[in-house]
PDB file of N, CA and C in Angstrom:
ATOM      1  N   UNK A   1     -70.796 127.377  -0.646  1.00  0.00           N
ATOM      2  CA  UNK A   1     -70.887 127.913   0.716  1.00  0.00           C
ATOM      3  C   UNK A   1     -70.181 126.969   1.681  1.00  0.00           C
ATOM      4  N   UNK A   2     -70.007 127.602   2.813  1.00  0.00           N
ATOM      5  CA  UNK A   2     -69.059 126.495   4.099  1.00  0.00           C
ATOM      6  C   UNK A   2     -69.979 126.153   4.862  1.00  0.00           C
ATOM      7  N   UNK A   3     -69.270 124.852   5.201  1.00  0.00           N
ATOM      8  CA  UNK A   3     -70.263 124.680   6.401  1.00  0.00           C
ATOM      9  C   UNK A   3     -70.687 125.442   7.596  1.00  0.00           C
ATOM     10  N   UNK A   4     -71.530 125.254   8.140  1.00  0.00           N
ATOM     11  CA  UNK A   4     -72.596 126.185   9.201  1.00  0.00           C
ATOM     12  C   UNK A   4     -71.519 126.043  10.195  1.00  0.00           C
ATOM     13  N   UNK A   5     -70.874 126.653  11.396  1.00  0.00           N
ATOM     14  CA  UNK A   5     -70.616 126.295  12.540  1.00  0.00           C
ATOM     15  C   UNK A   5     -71.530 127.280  13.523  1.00  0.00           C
ATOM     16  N   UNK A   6     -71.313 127.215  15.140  1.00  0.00           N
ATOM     17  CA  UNK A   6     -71.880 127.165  15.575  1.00  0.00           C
ATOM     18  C   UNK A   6     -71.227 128.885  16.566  1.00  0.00           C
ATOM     19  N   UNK A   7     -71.629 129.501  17.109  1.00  0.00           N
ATOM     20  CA  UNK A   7     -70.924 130.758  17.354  1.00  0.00           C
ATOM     21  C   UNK A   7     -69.872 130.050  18.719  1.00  0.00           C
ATOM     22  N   UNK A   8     -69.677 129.161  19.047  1.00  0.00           N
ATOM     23  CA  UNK A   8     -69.187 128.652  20.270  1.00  0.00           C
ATOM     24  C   UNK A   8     -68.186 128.311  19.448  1.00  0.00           C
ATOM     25  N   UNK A   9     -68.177 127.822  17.959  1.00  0.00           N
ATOM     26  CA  UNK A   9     -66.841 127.346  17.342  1.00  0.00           C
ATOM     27  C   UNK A   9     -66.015 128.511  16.957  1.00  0.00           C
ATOM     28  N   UNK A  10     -67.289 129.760  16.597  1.00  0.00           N
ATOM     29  CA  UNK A  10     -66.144 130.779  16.146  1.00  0.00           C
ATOM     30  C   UNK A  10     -65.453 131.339  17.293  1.00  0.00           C
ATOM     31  N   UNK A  11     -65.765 131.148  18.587  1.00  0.00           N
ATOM     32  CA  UNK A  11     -65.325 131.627  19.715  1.00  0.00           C
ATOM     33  C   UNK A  11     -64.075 130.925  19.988  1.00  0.00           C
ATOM     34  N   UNK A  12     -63.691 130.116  19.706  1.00  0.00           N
ATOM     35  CA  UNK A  12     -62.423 128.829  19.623  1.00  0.00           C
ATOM     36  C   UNK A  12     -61.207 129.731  18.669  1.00  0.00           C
ATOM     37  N   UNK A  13     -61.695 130.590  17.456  1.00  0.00           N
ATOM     38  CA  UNK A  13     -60.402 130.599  16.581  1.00  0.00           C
ATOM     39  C   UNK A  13     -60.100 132.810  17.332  1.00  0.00           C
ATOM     40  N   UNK A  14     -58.795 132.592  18.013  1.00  0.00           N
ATOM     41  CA  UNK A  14     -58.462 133.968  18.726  1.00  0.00           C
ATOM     42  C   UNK A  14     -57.763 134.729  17.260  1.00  0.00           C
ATOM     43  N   UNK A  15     -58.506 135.513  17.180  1.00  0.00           N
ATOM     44  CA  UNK A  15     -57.759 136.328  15.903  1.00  0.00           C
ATOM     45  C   UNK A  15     -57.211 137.950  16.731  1.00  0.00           C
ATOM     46  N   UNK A  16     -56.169 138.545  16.348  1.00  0.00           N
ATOM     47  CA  UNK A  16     -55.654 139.374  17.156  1.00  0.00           C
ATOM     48  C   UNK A  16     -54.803 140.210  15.962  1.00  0.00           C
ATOM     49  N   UNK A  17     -54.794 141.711  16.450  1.00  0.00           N
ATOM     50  CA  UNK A  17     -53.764 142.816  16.058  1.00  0.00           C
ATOM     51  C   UNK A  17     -52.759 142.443  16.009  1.00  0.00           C
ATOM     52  N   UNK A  18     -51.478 142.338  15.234  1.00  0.00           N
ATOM     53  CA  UNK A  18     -50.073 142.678  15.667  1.00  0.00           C
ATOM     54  C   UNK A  18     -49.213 143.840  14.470  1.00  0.00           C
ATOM     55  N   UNK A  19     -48.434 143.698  15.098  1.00  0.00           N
ATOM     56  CA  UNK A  19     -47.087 144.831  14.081  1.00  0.00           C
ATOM     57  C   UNK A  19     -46.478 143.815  13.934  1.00  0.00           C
ATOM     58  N   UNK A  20     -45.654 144.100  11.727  1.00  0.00           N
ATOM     59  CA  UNK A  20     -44.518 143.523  11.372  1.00  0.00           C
ATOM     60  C   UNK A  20     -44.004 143.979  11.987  1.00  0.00           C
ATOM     61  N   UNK A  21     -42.508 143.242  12.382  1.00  0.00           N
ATOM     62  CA  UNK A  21     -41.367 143.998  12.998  1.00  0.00           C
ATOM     63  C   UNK A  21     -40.247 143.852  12.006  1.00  0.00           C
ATOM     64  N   UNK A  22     -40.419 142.225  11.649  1.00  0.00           N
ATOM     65  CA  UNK A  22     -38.994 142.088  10.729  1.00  0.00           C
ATOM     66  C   UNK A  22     -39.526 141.399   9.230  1.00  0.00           C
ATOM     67  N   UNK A  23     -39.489 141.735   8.198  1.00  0.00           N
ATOM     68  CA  UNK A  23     -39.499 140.786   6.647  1.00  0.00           C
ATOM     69  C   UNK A  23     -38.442 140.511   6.501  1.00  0.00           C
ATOM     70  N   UNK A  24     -39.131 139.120   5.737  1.00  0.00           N
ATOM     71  CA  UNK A  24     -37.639 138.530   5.037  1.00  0.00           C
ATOM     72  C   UNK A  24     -38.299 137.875   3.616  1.00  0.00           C
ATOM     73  N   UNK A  25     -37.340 138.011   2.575  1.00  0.00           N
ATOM     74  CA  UNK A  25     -37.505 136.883   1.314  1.00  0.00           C
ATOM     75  C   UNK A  25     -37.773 135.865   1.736  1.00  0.00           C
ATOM     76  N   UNK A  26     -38.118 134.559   1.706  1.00  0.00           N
ATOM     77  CA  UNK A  26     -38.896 133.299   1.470  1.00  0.00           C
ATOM     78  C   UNK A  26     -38.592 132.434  -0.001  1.00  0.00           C
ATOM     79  N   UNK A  27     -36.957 132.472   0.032  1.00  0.00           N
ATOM     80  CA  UNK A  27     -37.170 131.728  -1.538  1.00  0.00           C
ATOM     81  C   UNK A  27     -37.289 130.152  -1.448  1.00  0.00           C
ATOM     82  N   UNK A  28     -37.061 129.077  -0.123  1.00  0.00           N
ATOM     83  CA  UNK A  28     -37.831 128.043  -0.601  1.00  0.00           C
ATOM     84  C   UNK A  28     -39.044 128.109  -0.753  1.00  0.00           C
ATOM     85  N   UNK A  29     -39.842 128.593  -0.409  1.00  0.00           N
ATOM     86  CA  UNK A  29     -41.283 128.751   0.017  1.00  0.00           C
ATOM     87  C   UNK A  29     -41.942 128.596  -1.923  1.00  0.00           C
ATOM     88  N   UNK A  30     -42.559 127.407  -2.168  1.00  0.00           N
ATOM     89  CA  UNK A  30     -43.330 127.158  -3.366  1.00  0.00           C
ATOM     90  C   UNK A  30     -43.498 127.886  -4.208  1.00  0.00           C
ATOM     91  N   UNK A  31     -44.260 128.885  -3.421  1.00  0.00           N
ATOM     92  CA  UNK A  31     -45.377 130.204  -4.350  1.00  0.00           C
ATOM     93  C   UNK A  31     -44.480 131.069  -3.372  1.00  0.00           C
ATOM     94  N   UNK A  32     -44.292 132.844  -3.981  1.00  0.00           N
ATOM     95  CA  UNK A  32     -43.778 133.839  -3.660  1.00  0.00           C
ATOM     96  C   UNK A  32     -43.905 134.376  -2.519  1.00  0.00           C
ATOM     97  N   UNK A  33     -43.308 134.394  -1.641  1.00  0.00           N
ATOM     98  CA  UNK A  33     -44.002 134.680   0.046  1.00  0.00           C
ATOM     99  C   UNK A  33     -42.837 135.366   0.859  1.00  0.00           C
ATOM    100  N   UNK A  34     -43.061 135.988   1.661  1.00  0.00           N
ATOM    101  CA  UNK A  34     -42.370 136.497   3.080  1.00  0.00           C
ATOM    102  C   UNK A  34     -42.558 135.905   4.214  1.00  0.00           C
ATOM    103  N   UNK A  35     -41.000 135.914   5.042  1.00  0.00           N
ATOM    104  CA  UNK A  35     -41.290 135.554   6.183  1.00  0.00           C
ATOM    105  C   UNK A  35     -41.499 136.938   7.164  1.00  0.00           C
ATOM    106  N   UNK A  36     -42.626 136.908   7.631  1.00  0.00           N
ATOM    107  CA  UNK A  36     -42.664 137.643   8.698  1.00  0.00           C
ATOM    108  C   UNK A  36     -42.813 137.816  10.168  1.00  0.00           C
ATOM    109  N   UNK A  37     -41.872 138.453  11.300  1.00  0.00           N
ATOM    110  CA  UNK A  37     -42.099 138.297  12.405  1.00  0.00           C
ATOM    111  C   UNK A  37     -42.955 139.683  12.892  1.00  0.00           C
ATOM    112  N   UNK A  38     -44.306 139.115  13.838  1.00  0.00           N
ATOM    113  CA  UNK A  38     -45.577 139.402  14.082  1.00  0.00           C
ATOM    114  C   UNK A  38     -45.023 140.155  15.259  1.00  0.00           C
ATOM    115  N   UNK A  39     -45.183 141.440  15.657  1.00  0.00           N
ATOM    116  CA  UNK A  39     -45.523 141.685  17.647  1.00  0.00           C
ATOM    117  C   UNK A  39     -47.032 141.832  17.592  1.00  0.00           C
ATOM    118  N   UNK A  40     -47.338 140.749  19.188  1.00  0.00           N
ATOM    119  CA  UNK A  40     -48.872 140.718  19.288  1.00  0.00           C
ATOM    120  C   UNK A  40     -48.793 141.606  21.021  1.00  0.00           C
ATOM    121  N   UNK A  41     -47.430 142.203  21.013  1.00  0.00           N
ATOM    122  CA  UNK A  41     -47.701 142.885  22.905  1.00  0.00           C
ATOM    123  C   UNK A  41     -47.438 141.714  23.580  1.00  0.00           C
ATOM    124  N   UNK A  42     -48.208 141.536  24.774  1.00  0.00           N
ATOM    125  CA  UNK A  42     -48.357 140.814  26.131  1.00  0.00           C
ATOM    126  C   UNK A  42     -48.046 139.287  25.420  1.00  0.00           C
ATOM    127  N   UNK A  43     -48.766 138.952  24.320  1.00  0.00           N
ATOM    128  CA  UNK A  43     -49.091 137.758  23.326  1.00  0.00           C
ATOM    129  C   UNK A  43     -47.702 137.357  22.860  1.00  0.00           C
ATOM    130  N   UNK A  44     -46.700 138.364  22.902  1.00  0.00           N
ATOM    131  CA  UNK A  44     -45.709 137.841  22.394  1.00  0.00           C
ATOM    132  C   UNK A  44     -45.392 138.276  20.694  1.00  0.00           C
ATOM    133  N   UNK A  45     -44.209 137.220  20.271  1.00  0.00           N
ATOM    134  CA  UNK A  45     -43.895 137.346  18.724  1.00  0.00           C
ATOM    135  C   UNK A  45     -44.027 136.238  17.955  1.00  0.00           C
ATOM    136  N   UNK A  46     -44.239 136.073  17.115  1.00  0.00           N
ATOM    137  CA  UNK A  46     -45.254 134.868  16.317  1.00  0.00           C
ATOM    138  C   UNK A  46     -44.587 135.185  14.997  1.00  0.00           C
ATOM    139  N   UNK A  47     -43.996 134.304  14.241  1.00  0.00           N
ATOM    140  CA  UNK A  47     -43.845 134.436  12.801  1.00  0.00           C
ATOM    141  C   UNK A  47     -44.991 133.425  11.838  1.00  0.00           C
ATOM    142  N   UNK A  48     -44.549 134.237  10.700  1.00  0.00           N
ATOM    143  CA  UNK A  48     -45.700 133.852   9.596  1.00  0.00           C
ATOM    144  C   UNK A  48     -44.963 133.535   8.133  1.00  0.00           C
ATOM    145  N   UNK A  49     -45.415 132.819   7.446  1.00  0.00           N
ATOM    146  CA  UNK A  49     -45.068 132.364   6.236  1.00  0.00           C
ATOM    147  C   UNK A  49     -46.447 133.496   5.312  1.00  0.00           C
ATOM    148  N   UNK A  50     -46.499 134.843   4.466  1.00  0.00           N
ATOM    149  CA  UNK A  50     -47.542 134.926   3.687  1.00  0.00           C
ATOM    150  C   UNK A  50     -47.060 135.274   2.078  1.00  0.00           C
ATOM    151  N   UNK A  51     -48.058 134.943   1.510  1.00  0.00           N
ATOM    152  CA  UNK A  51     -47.881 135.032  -0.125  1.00  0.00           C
ATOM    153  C   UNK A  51     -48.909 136.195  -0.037  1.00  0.00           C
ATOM    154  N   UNK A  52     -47.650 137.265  -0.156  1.00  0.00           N
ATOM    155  CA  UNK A  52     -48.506 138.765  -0.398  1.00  0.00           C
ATOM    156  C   UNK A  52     -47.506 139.607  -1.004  1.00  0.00           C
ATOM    157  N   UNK A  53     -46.685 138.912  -1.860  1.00  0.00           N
ATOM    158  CA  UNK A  53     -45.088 139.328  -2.630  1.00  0.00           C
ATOM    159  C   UNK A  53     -45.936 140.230  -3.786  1.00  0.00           C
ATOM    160  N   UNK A  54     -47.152 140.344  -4.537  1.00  0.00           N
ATOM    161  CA  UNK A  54     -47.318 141.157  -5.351  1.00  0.00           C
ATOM    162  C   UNK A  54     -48.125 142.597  -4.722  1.00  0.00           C
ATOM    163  N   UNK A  55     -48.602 142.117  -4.306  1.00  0.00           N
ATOM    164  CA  UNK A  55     -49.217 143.718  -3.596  1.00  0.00           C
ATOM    165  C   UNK A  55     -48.115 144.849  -2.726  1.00  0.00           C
ATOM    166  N   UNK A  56     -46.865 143.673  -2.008  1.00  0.00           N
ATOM    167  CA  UNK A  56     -45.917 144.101  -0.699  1.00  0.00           C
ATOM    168  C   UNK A  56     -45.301 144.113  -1.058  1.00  0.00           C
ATOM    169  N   UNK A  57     -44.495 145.264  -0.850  1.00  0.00           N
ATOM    170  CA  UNK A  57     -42.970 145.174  -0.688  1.00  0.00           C
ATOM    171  C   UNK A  57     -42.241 144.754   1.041  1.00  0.00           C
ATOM    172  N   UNK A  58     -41.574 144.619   1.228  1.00  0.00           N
ATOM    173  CA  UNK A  58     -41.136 144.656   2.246  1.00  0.00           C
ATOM    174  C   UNK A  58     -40.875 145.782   3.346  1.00  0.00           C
ATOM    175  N   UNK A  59     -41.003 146.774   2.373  1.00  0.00           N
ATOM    176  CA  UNK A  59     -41.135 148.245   3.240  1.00  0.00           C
ATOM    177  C   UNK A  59     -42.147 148.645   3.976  1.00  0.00           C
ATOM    178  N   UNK A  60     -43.168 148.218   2.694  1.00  0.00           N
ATOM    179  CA  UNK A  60     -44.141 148.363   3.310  1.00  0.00           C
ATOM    180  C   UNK A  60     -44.753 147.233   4.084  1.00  0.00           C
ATOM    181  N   UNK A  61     -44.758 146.202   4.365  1.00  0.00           N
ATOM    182  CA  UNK A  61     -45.010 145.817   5.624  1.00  0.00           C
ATOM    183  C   UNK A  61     -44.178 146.184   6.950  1.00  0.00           C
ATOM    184  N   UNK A  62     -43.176 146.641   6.563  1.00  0.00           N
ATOM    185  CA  UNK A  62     -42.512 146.539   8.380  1.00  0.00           C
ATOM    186  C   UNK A  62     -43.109 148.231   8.932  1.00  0.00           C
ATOM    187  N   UNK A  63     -43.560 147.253   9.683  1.00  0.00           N
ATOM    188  CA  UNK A  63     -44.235 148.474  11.048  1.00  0.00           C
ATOM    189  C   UNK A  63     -45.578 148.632  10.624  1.00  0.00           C
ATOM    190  N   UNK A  64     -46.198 147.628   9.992  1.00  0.00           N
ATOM    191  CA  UNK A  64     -47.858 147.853   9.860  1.00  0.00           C
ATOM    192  C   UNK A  64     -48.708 146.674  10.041  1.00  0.00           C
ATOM    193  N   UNK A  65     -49.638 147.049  10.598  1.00  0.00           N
ATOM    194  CA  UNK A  65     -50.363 146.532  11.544  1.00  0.00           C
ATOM    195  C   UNK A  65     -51.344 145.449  11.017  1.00  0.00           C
ATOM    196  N   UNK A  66     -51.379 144.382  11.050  1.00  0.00           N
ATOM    197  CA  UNK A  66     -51.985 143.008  10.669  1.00  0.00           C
ATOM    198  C   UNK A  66     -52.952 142.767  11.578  1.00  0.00           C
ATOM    199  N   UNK A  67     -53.799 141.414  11.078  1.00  0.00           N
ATOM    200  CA  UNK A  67     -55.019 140.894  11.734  1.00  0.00           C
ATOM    201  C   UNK A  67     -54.416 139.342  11.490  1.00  0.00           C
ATOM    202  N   UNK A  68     -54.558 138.322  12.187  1.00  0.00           N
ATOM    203  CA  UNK A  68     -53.899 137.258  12.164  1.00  0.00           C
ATOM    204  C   UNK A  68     -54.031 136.385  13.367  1.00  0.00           C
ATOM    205  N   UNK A  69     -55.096 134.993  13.062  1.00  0.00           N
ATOM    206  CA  UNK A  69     -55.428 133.935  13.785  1.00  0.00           C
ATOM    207  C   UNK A  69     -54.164 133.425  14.392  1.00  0.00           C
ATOM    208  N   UNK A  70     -54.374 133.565  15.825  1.00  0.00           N
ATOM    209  CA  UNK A  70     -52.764 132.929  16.525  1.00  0.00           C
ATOM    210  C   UNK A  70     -52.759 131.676  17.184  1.00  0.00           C
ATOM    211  N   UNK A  71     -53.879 131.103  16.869  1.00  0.00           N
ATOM    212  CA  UNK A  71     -54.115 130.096  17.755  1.00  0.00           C
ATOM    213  C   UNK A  71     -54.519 128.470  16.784  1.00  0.00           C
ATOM    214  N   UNK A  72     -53.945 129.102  15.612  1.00  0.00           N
ATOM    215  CA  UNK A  72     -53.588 127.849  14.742  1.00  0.00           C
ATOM    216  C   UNK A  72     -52.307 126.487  15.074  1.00  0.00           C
ATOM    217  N   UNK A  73     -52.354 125.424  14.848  1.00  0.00           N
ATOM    218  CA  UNK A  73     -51.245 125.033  15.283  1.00  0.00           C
ATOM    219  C   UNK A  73     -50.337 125.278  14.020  1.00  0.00           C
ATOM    220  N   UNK A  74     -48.952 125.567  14.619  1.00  0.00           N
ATOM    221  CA  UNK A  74     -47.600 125.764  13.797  1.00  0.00           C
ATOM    222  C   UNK A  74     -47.633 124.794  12.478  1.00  0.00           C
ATOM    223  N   UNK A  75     -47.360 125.496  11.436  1.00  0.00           N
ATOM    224  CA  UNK A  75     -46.971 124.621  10.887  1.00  0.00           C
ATOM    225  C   UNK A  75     -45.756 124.410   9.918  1.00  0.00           C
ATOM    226  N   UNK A  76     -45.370 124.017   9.154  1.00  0.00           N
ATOM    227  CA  UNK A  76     -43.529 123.567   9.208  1.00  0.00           C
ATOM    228  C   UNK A  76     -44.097 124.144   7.196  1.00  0.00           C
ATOM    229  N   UNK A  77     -43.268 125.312   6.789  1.00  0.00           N
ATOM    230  CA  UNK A  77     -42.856 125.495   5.425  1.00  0.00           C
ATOM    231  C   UNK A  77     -41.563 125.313   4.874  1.00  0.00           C
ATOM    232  N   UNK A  78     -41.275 124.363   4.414  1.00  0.00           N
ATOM    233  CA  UNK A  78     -40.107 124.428   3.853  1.00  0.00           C
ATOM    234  C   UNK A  78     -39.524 124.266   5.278  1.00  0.00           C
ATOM    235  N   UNK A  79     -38.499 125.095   5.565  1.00  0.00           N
ATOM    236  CA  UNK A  79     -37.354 125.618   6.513  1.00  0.00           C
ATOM    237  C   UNK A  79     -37.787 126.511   7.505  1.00  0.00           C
ATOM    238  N   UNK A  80     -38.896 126.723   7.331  1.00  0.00           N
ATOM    239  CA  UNK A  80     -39.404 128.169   8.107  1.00  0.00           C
ATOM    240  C   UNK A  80     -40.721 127.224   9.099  1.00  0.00           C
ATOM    241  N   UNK A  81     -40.999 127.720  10.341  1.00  0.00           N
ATOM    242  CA  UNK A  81     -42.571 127.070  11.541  1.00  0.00           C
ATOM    243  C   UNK A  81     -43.174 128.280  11.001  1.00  0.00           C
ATOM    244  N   UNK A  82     -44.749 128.230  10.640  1.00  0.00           N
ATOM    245  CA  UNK A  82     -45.323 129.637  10.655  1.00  0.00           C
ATOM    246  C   UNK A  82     -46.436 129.421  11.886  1.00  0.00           C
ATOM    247  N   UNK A  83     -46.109 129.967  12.716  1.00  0.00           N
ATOM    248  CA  UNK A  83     -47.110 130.053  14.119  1.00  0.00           C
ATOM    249  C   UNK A  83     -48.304 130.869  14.079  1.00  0.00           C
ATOM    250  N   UNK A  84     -48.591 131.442  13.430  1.00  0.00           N
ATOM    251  CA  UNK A  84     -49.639 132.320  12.943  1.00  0.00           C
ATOM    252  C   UNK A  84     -50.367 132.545  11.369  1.00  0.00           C
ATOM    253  N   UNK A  85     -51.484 132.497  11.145  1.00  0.00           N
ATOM    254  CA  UNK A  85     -52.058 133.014   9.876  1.00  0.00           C
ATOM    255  C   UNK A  85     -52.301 134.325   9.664  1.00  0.00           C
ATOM    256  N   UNK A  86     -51.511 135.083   8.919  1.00  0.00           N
ATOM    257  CA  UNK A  86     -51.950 136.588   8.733  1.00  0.00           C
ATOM    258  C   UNK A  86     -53.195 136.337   7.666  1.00  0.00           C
ATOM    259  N   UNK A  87     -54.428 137.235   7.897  1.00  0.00           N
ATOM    260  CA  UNK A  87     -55.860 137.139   7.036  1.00  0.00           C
ATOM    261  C   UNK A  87     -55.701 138.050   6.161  1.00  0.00           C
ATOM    262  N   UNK A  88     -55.977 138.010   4.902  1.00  0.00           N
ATOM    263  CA  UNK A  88     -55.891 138.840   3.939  1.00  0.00           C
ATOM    264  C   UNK A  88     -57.256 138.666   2.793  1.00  0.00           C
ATOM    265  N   UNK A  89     -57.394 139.070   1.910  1.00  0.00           N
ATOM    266  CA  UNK A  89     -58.812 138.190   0.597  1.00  0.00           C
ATOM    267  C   UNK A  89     -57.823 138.364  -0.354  1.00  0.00           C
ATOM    268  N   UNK A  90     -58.171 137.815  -1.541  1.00  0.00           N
ATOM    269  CA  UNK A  90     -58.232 138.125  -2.882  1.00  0.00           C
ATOM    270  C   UNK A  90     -58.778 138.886  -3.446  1.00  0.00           C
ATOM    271  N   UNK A  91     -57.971 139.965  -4.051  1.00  0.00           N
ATOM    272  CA  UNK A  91     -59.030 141.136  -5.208  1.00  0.00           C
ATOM    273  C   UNK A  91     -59.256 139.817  -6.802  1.00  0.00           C
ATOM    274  N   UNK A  92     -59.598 141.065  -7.465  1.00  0.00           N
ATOM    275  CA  UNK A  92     -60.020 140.337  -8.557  1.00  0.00           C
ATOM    276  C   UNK A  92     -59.208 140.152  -9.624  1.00  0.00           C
ATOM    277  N   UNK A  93     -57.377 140.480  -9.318  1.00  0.00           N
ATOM    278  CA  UNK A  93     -56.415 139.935  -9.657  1.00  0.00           C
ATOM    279  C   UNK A  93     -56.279 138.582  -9.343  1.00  0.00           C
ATOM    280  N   UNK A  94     -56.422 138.170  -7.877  1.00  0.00           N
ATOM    281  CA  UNK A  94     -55.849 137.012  -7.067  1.00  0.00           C
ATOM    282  C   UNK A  94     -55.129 137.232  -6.577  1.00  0.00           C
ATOM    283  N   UNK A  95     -54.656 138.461  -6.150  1.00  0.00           N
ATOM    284  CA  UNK A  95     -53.511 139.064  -5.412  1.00  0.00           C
ATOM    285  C   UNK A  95     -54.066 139.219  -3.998  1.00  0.00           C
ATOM    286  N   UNK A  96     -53.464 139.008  -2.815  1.00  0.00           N
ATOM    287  CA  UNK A  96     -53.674 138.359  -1.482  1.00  0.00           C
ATOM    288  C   UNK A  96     -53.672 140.527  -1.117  1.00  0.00           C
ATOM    289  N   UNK A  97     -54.987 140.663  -0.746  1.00  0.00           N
ATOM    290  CA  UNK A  97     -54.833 142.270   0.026  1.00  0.00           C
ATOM    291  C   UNK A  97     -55.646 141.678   1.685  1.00  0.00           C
ATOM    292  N   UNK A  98     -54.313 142.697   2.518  1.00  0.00           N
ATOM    293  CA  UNK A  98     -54.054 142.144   4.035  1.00  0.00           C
ATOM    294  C   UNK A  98     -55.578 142.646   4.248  1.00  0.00           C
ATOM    295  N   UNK A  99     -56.052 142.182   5.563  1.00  0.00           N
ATOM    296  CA  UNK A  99     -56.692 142.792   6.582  1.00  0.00           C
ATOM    297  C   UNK A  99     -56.216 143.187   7.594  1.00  0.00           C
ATOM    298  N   UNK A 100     -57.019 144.798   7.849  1.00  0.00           N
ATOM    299  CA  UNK A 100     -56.489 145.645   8.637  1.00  0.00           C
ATOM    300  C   UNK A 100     -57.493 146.214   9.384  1.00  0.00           C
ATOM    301  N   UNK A 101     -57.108 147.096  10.756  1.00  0.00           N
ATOM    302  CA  UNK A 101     -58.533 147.515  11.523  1.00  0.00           C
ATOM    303  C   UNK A 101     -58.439 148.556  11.059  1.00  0.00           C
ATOM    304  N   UNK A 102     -59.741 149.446  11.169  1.00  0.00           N
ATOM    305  CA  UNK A 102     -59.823 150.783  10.898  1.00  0.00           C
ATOM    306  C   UNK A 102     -58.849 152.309  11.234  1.00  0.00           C
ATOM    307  N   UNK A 103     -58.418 151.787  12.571  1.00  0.00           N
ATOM    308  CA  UNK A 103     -57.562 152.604  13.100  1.00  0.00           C
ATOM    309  C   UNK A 103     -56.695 151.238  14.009  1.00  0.00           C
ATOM    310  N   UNK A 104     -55.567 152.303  14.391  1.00  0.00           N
ATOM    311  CA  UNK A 104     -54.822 151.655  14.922  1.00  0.00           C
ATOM    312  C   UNK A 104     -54.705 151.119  16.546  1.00  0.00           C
ATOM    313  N   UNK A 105     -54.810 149.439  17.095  1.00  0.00           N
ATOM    314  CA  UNK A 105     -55.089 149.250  18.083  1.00  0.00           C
ATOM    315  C   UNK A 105     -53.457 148.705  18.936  1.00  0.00           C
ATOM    316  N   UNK A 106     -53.876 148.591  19.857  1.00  0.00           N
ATOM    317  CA  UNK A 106     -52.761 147.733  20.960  1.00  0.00           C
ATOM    318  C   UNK A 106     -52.660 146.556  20.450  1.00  0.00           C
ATOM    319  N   UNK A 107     -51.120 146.108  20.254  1.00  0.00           N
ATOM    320  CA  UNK A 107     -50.984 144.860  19.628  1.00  0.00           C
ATOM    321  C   UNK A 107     -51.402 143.956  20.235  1.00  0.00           C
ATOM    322  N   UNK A 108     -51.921 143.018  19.886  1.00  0.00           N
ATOM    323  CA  UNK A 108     -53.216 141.536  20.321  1.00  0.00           C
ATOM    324  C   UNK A 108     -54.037 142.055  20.990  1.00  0.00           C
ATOM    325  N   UNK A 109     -54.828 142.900  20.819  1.00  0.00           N
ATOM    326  CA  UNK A 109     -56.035 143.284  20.675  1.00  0.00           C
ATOM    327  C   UNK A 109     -57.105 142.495  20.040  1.00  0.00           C
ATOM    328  N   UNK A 110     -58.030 141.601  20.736  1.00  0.00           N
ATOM    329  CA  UNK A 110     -58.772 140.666  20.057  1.00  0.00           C
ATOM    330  C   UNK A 110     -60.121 140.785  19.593  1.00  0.00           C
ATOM    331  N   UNK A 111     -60.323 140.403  18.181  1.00  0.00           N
ATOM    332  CA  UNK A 111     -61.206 140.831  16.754  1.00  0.00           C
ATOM    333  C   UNK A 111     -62.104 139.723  17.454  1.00  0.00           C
ATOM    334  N   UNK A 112     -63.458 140.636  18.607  1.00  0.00           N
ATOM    335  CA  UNK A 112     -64.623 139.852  18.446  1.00  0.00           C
ATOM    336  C   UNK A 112     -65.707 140.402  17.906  1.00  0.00           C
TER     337      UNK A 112
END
């Protein structure tokens, strides 16, 4: 189990809606991944480094709608800044399946 935090800490991490707009291959990137650029609306565009190459194609991410902590600091992959964490789980492959809202919201629309 994780440690306990406190609901004032979960209030600290802004998780928000956006649309892929653009994929790309990721071949320095370690493990199998895409680069993707995020629209969050008003929030702006945010790219992401994710390892979701077996479930995704690239088709199918562009133009669908993600859940993704934006208020991580950047961090440097390879060649690529990923300014954002797109949230996804593991099935019981180990294959990374996205999180998504039920229906479709206004991009950065914020998951409280």
């Amino acid at each position: 189990m994780s440690d306990i935090i406190s609901f004032e800490d979960f209030t600290k991490v802004d998780i928000r809606t956006g649309t892929v707009i653009e994929v790309n291959d990721f071949p320095k990137a370690k493990k199998p991944a895409y680069q993707l650029t995020i629209d969050f609306g008003k929030l702006g565009i945010k790219k992401s480094s994710a390892q979701i190459t077996k479930l995704y194609s690239k088709e199918d991410l562009l133009n669908k709608q993600i859940i993704a902590i934006i208020n991580f600091k950047p961090k440097q992959i390879a060649n690529f800044l990923s300014e954002c964490l797109v949230l996804g789980i593991e099935n019981s492959k180990g294959e990374v399946v996205l999180l998504k809202s039920a229906s479709k919201t206004i991009n950065g629309t914020q998951i409280n």
